[in-house]
N, C-alpha and C. Protein backbone atom coordinates (compact mmCIF):
# COMPACT_ATOMS: atom_id res chain seq x y z
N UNK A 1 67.92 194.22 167.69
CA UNK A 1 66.75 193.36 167.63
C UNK A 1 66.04 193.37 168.98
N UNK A 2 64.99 193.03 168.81
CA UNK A 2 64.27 193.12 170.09
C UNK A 2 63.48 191.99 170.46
N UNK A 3 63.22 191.66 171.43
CA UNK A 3 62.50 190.18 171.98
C UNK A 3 61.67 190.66 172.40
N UNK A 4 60.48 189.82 172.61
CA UNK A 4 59.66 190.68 173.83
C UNK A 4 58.93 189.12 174.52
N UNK A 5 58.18 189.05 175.61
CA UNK A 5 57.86 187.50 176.33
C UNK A 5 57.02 187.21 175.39
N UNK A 6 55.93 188.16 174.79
CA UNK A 6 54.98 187.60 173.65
C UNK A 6 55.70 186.88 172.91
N UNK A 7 56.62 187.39 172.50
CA UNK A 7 57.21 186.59 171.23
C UNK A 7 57.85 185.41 171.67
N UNK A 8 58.39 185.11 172.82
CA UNK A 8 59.27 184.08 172.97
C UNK A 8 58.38 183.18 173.74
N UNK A 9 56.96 183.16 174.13
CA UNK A 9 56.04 182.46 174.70
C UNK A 9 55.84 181.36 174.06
N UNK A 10 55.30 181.22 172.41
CA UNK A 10 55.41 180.75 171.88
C UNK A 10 56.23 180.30 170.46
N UNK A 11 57.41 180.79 170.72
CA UNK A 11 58.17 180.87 169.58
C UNK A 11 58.96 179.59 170.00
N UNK A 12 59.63 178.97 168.70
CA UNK A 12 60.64 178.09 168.73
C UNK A 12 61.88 178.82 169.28
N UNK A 13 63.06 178.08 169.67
CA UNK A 13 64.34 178.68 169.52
C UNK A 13 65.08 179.85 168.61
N UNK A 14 64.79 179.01 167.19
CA UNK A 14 65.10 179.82 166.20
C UNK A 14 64.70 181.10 165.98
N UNK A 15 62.92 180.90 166.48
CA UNK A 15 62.21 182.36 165.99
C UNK A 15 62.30 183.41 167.38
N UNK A 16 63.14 182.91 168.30
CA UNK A 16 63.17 184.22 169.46
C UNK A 16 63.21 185.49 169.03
N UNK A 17 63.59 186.11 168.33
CA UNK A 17 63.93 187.26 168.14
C UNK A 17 62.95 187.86 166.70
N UNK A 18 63.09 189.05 166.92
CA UNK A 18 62.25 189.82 165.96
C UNK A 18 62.56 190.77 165.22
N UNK A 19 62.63 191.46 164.79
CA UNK A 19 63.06 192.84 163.35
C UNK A 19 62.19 193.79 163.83
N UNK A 20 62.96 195.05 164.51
CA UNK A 20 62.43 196.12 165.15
C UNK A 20 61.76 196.61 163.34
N UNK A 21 60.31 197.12 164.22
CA UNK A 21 59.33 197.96 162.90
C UNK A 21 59.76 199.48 162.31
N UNK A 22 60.08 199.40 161.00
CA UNK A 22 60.80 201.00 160.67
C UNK A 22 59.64 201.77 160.07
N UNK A 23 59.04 202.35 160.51
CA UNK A 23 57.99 202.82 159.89
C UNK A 23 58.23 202.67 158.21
N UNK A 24 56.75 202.48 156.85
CA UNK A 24 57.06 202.08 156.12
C UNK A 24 57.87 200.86 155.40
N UNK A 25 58.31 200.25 156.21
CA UNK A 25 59.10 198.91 155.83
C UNK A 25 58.45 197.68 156.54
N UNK A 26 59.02 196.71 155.92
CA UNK A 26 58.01 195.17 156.09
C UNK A 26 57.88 195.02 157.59
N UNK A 27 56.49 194.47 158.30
CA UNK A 27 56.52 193.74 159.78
C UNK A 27 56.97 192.22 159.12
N UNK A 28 57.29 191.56 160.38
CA UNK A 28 57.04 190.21 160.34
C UNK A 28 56.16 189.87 161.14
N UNK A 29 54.77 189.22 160.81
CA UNK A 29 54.27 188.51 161.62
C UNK A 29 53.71 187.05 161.00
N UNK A 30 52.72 186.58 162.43
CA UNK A 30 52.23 185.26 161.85
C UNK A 30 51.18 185.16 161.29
N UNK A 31 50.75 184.60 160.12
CA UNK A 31 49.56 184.30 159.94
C UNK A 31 49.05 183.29 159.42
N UNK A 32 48.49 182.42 160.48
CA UNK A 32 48.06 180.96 160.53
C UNK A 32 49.14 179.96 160.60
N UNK A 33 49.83 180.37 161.49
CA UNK A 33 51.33 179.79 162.07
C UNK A 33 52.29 179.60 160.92
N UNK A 34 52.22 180.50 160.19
CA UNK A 34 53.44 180.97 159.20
C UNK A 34 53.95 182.46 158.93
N UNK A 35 55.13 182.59 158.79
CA UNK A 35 55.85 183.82 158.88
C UNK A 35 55.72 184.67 157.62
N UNK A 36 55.38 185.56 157.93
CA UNK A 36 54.69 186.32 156.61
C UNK A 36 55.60 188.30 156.84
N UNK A 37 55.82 188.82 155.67
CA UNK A 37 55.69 190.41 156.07
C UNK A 37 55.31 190.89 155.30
N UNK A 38 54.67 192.35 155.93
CA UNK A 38 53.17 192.89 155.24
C UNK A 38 54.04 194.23 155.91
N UNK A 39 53.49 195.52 154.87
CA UNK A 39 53.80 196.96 155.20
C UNK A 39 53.41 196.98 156.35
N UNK A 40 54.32 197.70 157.03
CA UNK A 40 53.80 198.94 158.11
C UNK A 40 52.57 199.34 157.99
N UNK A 41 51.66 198.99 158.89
CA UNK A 41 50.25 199.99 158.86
C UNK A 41 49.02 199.34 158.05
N UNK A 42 49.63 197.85 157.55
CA UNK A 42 48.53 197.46 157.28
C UNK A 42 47.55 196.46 158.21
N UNK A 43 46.25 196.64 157.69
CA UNK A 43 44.87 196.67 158.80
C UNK A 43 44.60 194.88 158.72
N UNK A 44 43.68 194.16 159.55
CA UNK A 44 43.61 193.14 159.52
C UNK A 44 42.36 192.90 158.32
N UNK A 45 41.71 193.61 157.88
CA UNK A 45 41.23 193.57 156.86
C UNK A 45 42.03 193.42 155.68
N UNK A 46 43.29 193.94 155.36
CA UNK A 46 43.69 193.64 154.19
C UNK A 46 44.74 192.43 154.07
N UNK A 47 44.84 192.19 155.78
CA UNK A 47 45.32 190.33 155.74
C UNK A 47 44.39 189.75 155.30
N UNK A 48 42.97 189.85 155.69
CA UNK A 48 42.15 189.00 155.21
C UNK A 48 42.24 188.91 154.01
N UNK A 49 41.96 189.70 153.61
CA UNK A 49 42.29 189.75 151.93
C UNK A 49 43.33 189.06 150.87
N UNK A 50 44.11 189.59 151.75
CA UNK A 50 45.45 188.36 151.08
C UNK A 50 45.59 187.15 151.40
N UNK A 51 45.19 186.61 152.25
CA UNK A 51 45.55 185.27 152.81
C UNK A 51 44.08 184.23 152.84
N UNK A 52 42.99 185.17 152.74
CA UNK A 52 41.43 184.42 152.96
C UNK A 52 40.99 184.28 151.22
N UNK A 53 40.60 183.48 150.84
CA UNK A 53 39.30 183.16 149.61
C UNK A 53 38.21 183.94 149.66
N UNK A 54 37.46 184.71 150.60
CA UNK A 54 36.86 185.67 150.64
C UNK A 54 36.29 185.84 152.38
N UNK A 55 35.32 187.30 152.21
CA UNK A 55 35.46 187.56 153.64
C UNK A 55 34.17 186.54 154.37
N UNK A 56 33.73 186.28 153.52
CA UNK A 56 32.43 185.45 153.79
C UNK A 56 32.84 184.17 154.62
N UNK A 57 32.11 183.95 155.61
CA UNK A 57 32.36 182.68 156.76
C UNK A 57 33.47 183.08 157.66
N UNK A 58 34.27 184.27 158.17
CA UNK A 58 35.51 184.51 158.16
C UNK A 58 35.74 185.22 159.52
N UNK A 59 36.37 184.75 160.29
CA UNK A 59 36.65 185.23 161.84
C UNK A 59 38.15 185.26 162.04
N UNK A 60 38.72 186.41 162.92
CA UNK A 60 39.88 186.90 162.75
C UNK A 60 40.19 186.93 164.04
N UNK A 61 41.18 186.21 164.71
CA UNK A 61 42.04 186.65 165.99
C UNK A 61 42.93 187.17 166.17
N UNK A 62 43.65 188.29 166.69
CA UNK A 62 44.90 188.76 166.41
C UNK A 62 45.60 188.57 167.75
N UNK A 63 46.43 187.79 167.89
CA UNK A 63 47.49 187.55 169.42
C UNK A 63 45.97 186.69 170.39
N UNK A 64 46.00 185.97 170.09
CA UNK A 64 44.45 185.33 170.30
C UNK A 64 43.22 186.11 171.05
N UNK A 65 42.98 187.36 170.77
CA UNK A 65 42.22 188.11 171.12
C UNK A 65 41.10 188.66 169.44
N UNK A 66 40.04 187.92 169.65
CA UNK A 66 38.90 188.01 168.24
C UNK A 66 38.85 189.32 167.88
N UNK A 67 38.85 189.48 166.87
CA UNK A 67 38.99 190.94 166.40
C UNK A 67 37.37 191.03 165.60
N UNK A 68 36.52 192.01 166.22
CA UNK A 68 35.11 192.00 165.31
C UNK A 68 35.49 192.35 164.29
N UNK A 69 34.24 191.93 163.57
CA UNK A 69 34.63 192.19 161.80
C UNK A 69 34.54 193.98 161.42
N UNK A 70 34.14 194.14 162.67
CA UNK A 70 33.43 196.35 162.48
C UNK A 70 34.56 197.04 162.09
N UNK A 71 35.67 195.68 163.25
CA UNK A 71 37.29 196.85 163.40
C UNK A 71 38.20 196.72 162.80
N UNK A 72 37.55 195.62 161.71
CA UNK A 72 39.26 194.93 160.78
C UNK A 72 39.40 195.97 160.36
N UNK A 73 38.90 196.87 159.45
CA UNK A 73 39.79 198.01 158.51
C UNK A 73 40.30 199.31 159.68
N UNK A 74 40.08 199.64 161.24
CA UNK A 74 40.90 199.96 161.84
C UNK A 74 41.67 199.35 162.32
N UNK A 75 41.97 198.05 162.55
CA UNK A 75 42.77 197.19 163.72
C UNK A 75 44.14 197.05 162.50
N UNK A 76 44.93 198.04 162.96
CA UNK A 76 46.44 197.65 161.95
C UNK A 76 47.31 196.55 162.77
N UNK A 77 47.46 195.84 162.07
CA UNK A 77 48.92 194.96 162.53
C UNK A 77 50.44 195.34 163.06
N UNK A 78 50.56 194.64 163.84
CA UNK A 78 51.92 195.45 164.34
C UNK A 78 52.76 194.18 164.25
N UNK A 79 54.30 194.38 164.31
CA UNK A 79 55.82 193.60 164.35
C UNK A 79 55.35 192.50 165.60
N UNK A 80 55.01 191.20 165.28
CA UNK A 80 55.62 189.99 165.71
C UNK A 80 53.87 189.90 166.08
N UNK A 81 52.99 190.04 165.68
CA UNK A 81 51.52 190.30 166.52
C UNK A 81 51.13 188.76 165.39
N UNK A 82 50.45 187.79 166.06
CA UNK A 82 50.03 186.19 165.51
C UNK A 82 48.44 186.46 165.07
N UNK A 83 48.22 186.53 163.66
CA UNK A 83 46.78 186.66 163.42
C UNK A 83 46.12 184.95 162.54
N UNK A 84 45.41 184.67 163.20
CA UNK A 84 44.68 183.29 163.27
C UNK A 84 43.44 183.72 162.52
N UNK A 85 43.43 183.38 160.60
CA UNK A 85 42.17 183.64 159.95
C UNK A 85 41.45 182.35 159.67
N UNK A 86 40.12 182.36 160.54
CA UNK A 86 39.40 181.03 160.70
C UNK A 86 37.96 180.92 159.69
N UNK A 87 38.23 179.52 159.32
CA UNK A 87 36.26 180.00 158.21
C UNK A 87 35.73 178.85 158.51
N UNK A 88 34.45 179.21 158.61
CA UNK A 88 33.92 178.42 159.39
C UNK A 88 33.49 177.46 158.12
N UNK A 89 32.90 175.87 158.90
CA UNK A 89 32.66 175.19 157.68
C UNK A 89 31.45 174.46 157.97
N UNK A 90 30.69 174.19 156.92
CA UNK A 90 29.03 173.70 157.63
C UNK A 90 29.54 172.34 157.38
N UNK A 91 28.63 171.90 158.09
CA UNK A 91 28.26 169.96 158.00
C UNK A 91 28.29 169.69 159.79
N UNK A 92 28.86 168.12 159.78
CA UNK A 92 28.41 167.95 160.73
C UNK A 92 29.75 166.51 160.92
């Protein structure tokens, strides 16, 4: 298993540790401060997809660094990487 400071920066006790990535087999990461795993190699576009109501209103951080919407279908996810899917909401 492998740790790394990212991961233990903000991790609980419990979640120190991580599940080295086997190519083709599940990551674990976060998304929207819950533990989720998604194939190897998949893009932050197709988190959106699974986890968002649609792409409309929809901003994506991955390890709190904003990911433009140009690069979701290149930006793949990697083992223990925290993606924060935000929608924005009108009113006041």
């Amino acid at each position: 298993m492998t740790t790394t400071a990212r991961d233990t920066a903000s991790a609980t006790p419990a979640d120190q540790t991580t599940v080295t990535a086997v190519p083709g087999l599940a990551l674990v990461v976060l998304v929207n401060g819950e533990r989720q795993r998604i194939a190897d190699g998949t893009s932050v576009a197709a988190v959106v997809d699974t986890y968002a109501p649609s792409r409309s209103g929809i901003a994506v951080a991955r390890n709190r660094e904003v990911v433009p919407r140009s690069r979701w279908e290149d930006t793949a996810v990697a083992e223990g990487d925290n993606i924060e899917i935000v929608t924005a909401v009108a009113g006041g």
